[in-house]
Protein backbone atom coordinates (compact mmCIF):
# COMPACT_ATOMS: atom_id res chain seq x y z
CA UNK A 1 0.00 0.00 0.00
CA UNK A 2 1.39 3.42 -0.95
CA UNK A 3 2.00 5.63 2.15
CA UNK A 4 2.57 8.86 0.30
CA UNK A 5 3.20 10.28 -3.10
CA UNK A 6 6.45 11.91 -3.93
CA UNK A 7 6.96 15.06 -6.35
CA UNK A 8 10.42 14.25 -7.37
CA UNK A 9 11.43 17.28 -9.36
CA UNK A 10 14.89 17.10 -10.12
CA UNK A 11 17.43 20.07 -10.67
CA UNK A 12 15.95 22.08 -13.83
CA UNK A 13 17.65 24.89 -16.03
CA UNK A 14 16.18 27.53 -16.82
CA UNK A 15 16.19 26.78 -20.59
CA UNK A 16 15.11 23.46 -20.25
CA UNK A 17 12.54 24.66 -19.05
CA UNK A 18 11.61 27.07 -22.01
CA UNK A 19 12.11 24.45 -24.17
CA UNK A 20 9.68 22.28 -22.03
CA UNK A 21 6.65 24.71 -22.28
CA UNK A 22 7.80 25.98 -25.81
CA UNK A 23 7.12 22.40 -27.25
CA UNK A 24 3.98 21.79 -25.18
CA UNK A 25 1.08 21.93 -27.42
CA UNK A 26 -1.46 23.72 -24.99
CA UNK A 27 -1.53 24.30 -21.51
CA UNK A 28 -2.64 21.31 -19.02
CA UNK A 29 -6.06 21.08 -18.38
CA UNK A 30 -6.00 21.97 -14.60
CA UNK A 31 -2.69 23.09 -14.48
CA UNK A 32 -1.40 26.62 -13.18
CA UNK A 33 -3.20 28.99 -16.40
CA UNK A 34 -2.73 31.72 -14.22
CA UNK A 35 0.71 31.84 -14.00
CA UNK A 36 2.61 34.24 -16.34
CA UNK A 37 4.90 31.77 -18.68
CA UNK A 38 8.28 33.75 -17.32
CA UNK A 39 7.69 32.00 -14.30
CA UNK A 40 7.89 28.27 -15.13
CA UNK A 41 9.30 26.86 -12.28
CA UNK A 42 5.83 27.69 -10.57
CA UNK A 43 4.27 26.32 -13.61
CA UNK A 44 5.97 23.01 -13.00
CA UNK A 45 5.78 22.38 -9.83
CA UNK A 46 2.07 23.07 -10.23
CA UNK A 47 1.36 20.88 -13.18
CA UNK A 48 3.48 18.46 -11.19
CA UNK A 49 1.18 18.51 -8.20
CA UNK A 50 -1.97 18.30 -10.27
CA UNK A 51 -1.09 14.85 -11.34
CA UNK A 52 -0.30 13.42 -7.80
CA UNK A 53 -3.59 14.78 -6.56
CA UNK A 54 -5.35 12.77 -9.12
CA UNK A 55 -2.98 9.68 -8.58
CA UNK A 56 -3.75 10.16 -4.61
CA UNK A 57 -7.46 10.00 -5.23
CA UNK A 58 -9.74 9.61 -2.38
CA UNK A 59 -6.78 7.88 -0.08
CA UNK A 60 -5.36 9.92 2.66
CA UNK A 61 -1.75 10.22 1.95
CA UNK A 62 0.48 13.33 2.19
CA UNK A 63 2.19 14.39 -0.93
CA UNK A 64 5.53 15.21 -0.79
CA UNK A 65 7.71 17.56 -3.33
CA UNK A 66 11.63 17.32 -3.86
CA UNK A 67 13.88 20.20 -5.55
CA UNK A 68 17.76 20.86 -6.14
CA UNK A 69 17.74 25.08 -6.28
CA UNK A 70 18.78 27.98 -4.36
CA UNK A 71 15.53 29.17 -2.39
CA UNK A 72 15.47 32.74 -1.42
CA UNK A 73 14.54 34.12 2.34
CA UNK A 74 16.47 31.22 4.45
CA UNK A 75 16.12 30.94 8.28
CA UNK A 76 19.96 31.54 9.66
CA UNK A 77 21.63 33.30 6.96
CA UNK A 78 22.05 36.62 9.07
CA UNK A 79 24.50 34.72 11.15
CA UNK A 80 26.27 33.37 8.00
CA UNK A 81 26.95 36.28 6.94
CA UNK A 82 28.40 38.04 9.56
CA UNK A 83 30.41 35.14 10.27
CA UNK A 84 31.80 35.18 6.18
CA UNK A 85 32.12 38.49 6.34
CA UNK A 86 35.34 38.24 8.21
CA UNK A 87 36.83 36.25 5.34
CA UNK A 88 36.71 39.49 2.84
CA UNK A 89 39.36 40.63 0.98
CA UNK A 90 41.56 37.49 1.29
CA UNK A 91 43.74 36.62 -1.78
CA UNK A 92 44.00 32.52 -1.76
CA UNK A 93 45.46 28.86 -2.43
CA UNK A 94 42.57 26.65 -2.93
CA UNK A 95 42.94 22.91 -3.46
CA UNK A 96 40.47 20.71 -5.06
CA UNK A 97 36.67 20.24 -3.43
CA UNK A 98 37.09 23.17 -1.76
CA UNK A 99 35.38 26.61 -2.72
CA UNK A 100 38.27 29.25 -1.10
CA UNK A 101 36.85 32.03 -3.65
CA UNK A 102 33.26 31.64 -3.26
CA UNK A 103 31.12 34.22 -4.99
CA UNK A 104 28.66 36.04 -2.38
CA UNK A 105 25.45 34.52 -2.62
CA UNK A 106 27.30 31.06 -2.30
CA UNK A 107 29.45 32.06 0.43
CA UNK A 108 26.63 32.37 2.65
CA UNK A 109 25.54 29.15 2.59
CA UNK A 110 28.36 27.10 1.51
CA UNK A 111 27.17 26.51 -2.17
CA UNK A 112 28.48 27.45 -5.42
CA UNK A 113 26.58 30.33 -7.29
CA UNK A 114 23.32 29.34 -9.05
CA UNK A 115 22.79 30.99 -12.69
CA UNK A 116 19.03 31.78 -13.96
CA UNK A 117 15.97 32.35 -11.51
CA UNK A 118 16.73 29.15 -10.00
CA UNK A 119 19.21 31.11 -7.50
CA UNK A 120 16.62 32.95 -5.93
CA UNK A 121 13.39 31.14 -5.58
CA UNK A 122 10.84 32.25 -3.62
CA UNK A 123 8.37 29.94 -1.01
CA UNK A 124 5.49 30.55 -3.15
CA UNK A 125 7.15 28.67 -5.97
CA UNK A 126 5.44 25.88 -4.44
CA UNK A 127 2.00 24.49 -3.93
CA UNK A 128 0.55 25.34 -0.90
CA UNK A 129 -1.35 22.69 -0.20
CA UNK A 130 1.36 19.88 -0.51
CA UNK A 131 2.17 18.47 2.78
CA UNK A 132 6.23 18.86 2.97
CA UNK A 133 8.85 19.93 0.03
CA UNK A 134 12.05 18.81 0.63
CA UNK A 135 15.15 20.94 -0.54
CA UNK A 136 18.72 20.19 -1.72
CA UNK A 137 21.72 22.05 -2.83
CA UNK A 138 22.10 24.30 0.88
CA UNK A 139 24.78 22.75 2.97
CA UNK A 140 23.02 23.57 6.23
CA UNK A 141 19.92 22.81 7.85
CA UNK A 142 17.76 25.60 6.77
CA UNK A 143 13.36 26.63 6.90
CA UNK A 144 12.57 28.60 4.29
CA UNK A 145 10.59 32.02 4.92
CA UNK A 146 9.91 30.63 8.11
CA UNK A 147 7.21 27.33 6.47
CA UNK A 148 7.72 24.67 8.69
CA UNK A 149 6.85 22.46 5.57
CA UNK A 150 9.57 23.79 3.11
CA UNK A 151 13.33 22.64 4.97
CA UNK A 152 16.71 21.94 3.51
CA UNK A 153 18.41 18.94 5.40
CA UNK A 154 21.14 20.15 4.87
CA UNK A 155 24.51 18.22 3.93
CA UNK A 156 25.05 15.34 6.97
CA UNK A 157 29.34 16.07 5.77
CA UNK A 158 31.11 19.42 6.07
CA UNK A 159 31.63 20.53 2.50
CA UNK A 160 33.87 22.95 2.71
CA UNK A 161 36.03 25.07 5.85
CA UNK A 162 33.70 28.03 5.42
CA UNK A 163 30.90 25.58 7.15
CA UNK A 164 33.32 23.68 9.43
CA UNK A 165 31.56 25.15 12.80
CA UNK A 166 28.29 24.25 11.59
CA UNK A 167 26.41 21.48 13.05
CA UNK A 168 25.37 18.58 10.59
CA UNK A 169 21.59 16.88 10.90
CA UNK A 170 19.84 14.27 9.80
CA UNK A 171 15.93 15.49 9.65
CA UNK A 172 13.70 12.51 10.70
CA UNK A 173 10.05 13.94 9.07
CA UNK A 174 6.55 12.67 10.15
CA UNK A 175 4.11 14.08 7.50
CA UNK A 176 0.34 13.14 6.98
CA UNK A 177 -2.25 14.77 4.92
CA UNK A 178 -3.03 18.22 5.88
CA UNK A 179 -1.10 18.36 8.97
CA UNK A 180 1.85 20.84 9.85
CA UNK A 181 4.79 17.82 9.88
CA UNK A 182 6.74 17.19 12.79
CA UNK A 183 10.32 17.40 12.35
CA UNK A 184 12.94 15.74 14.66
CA UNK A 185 16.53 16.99 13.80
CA UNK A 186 19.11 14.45 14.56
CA UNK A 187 22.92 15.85 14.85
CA UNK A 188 25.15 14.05 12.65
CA UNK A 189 28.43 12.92 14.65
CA UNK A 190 31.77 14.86 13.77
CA UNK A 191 34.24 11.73 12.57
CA UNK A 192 36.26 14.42 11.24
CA UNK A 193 37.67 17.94 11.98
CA UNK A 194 38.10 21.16 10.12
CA UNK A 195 40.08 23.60 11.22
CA UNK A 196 40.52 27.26 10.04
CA UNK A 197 43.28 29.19 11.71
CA UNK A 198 44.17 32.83 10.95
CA UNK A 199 46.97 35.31 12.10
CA UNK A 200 50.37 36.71 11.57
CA UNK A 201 52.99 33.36 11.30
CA UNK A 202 54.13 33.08 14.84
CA UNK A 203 50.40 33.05 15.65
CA UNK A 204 49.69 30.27 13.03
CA UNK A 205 52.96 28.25 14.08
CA UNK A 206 51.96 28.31 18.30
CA UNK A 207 48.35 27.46 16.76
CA UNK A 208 49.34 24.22 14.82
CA UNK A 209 51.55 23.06 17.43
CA UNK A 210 48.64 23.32 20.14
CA UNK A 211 46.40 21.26 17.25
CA UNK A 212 49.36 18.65 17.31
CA UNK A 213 49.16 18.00 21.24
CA UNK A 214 45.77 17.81 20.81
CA UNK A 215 45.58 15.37 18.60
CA UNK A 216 47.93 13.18 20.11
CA UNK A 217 46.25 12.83 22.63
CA UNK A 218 43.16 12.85 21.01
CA UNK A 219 43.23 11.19 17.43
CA UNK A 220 40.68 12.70 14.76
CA UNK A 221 41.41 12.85 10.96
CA UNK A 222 42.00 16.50 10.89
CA UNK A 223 42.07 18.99 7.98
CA UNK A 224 43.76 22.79 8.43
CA UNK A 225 43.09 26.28 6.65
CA UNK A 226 45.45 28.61 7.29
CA UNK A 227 45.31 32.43 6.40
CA UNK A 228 48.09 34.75 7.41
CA UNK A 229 46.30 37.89 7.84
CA UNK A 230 49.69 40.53 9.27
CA UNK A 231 52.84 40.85 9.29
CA UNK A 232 55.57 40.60 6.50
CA UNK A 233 54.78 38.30 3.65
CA UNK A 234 56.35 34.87 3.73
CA UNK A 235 55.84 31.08 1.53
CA UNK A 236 53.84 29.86 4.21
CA UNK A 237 55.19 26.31 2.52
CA UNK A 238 58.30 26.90 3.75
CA UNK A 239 57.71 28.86 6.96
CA UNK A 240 55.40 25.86 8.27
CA UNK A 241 57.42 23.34 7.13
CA UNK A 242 58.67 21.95 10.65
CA UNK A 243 54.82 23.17 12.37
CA UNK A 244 53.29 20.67 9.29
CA UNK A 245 55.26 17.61 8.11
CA UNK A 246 54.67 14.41 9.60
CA UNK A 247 51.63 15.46 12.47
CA UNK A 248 48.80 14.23 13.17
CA UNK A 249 46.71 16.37 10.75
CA UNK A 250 46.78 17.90 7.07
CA UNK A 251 47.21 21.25 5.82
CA UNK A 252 44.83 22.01 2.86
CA UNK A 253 44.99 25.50 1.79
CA UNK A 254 47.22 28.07 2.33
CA UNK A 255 46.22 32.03 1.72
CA UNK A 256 47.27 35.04 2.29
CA UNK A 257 45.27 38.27 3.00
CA UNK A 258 45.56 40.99 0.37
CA UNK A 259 46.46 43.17 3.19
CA UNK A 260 49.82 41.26 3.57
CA UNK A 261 50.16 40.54 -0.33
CA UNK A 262 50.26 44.61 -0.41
CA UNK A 263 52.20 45.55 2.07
CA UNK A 264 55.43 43.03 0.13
CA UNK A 265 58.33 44.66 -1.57
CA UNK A 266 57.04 42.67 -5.13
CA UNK A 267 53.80 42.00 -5.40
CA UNK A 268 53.35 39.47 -8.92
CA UNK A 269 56.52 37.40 -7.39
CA UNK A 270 54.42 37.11 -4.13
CA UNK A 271 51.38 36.08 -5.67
CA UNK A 272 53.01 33.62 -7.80
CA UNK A 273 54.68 32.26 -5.04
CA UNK A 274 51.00 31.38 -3.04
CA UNK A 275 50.49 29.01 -6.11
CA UNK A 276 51.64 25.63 -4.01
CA UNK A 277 49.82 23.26 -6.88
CA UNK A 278 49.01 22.70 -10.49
CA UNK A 279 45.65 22.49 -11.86
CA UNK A 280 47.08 18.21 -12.00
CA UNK A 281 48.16 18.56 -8.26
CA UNK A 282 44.39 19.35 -8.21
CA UNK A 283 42.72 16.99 -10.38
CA UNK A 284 44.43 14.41 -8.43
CA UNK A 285 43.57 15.63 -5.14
CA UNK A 286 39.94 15.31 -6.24
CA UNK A 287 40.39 11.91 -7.16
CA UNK A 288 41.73 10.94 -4.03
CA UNK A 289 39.02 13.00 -1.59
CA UNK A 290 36.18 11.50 -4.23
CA UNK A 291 37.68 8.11 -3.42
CA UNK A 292 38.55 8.81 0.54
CA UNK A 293 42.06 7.64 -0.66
CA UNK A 294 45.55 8.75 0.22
CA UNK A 295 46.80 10.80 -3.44
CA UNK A 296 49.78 8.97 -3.30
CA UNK A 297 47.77 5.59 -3.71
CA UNK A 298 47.54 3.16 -6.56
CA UNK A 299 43.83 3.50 -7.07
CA UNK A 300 43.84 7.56 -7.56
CA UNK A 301 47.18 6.97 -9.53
CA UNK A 302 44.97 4.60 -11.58
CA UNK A 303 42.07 7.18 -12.02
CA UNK A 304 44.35 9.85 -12.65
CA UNK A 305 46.09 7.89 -15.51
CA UNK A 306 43.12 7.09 -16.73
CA UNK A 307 41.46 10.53 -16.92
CA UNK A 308 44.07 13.31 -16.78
CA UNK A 309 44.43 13.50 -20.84
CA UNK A 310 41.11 14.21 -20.81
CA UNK A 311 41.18 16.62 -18.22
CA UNK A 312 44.14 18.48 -19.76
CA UNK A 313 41.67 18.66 -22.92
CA UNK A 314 38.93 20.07 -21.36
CA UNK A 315 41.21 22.54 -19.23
CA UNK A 316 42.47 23.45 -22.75
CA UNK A 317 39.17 23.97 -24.41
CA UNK A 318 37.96 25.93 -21.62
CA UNK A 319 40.98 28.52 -22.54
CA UNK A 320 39.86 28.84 -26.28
């Protein structure tokens, strides 16, 4: 017996939808005529609830509705910002999987900018009347405009350091026909640590050697950020070299605040000298994190083989 019917829109361009509605020989009987055709993600998730009303029929089962977009009017986003708001201005080394440069509207939340009307869409975008719409593409857990029936869940992994401090969740959702649904958020256990650390270099040295008595005596795999923020320019490679090799934890990105990048003698030399990888040294630290293998192993060496000509093509095309 079915216990509920599912909306499962997927992620949807804004072309693709054009083309869509273009093609479509007349509007749906029953569907959303009132709806001006600019606005077709409204059109579709209407049209798309239409049909699972009639599927549902006269049985009482709630009606659920999936999408993968940005949604505008999120509950905690004040604090995100004023906690990304201290990263401005920062000149940086990012390595692969992470987002070190993150445009504004994806800074606040941890995404990756969203192109087309799909990276600000509002709660009324959806039916009214369906009983719970479940988001995806926000890395934290998130209401939006305050409707306890339209949540993100939220990524149960920390996708990047910019989110490191905030708590993961699991959200365990009881929905009937009707009904407000009741919503149980269950924290996701930390089984690994991010760190972001930021100062002038003796700071950042005392600060990793603190981390490494930690650790010791209490092991966590354990990723770094560092960001030297005063004080004279130096290769942070080589000024951390003794505070970095062989511990208990790994240093992912290095970067320097523009602050200290203008206050050096030469500037291009300094920013040139920030550049600790090639766009390979990145591919195949992807491999490795999408793997959850060392990047020295034989199965990323085997993916990289495999791929990197390809990769060098596209990274070539890209620069046409």
């Amino acid at each position: 017996n079915a216990i509920g019917i599912c909306c499962a829109v997927p992620f949807m361009r804004d072309l693709e939808l054009e083309q869509f509605y273009k093609y479509s020989e007349k509007p749906v009987e029953g569907g959303c005529a009132n709806v001006a055709d600019g606005d077709l993600l409204k059109r579709l998730y209407a049209d798309v609830y239409r049909r699972a009303v009639e599927l549902r029929g006269d049985r009482n089962i709630p009606i659920i509705a999936t999408g993968h977009l940005y949604a505008s009017n999120l509950s905690g986003r004040d604090a995100e910002n004023a906690e990304n708001a201290e990263n401005a201005g920062v000149a940086e080394n990012a390595f692969a999987g992470e987002n070190a440069a993150m445009p504004e509207t994806a800074v606040d939340d941890g995404v990756r900018d969203v192109i087309g009307t799909l990276g600000n869409v509002d709660v009324s975008t959806f039916p009214s009347e369906a009983d719970y719409v479940a988001l995806g593409h926000i890395h934290y857990t998130s209401m939006v405009a305050k409707n306890p029936k339209v949540r993100y869940s939220g990524s149960p992994f920390v996708m990047g350091f910019d989110e490191a401090n905030c708590k993961r969740y699991v959200l365990a959702v009881d929905v009937a026909q009707g009904a407000i649904p009741a919503v149980e958020k269950i924290e996701v256990p930390k089984a690994i640590r991010f760190e972001q650390f930021k100062g002038d270099i003796e700071t950042l040295k005392l600060k990793l050697r603190n981390l490494e008595k930690e650790l010791v005596a209490n092991p966590m795999e354990t990723y770094v950020d560092l960001l030297l923020t005063s004080g004279d320019f130096v290769s942070l490679n080589d000024a951390l070299e003794k505070e970095e090799t062989g511990k208990h934890f790994v240093v992912k990105r290095h970067r320097i605040s523009r602050n200290v990048l203008h206050g050096a003698i030469n500037f291009d030399e300094c920013v040139e000298s920030t550049k600790q990888y090639s766009k390979e040294d990145y591919f195949r630290m992807l491999i490795a994190s999408n793997l959850q293998e060392n990047d020295e192993s034989a199965a990323v060496k085997k993916q990289y083989d495999k791929f990197i000509s390809l990769f060098n093509e596209a990274v070539s095309k890209a620069h046409e």
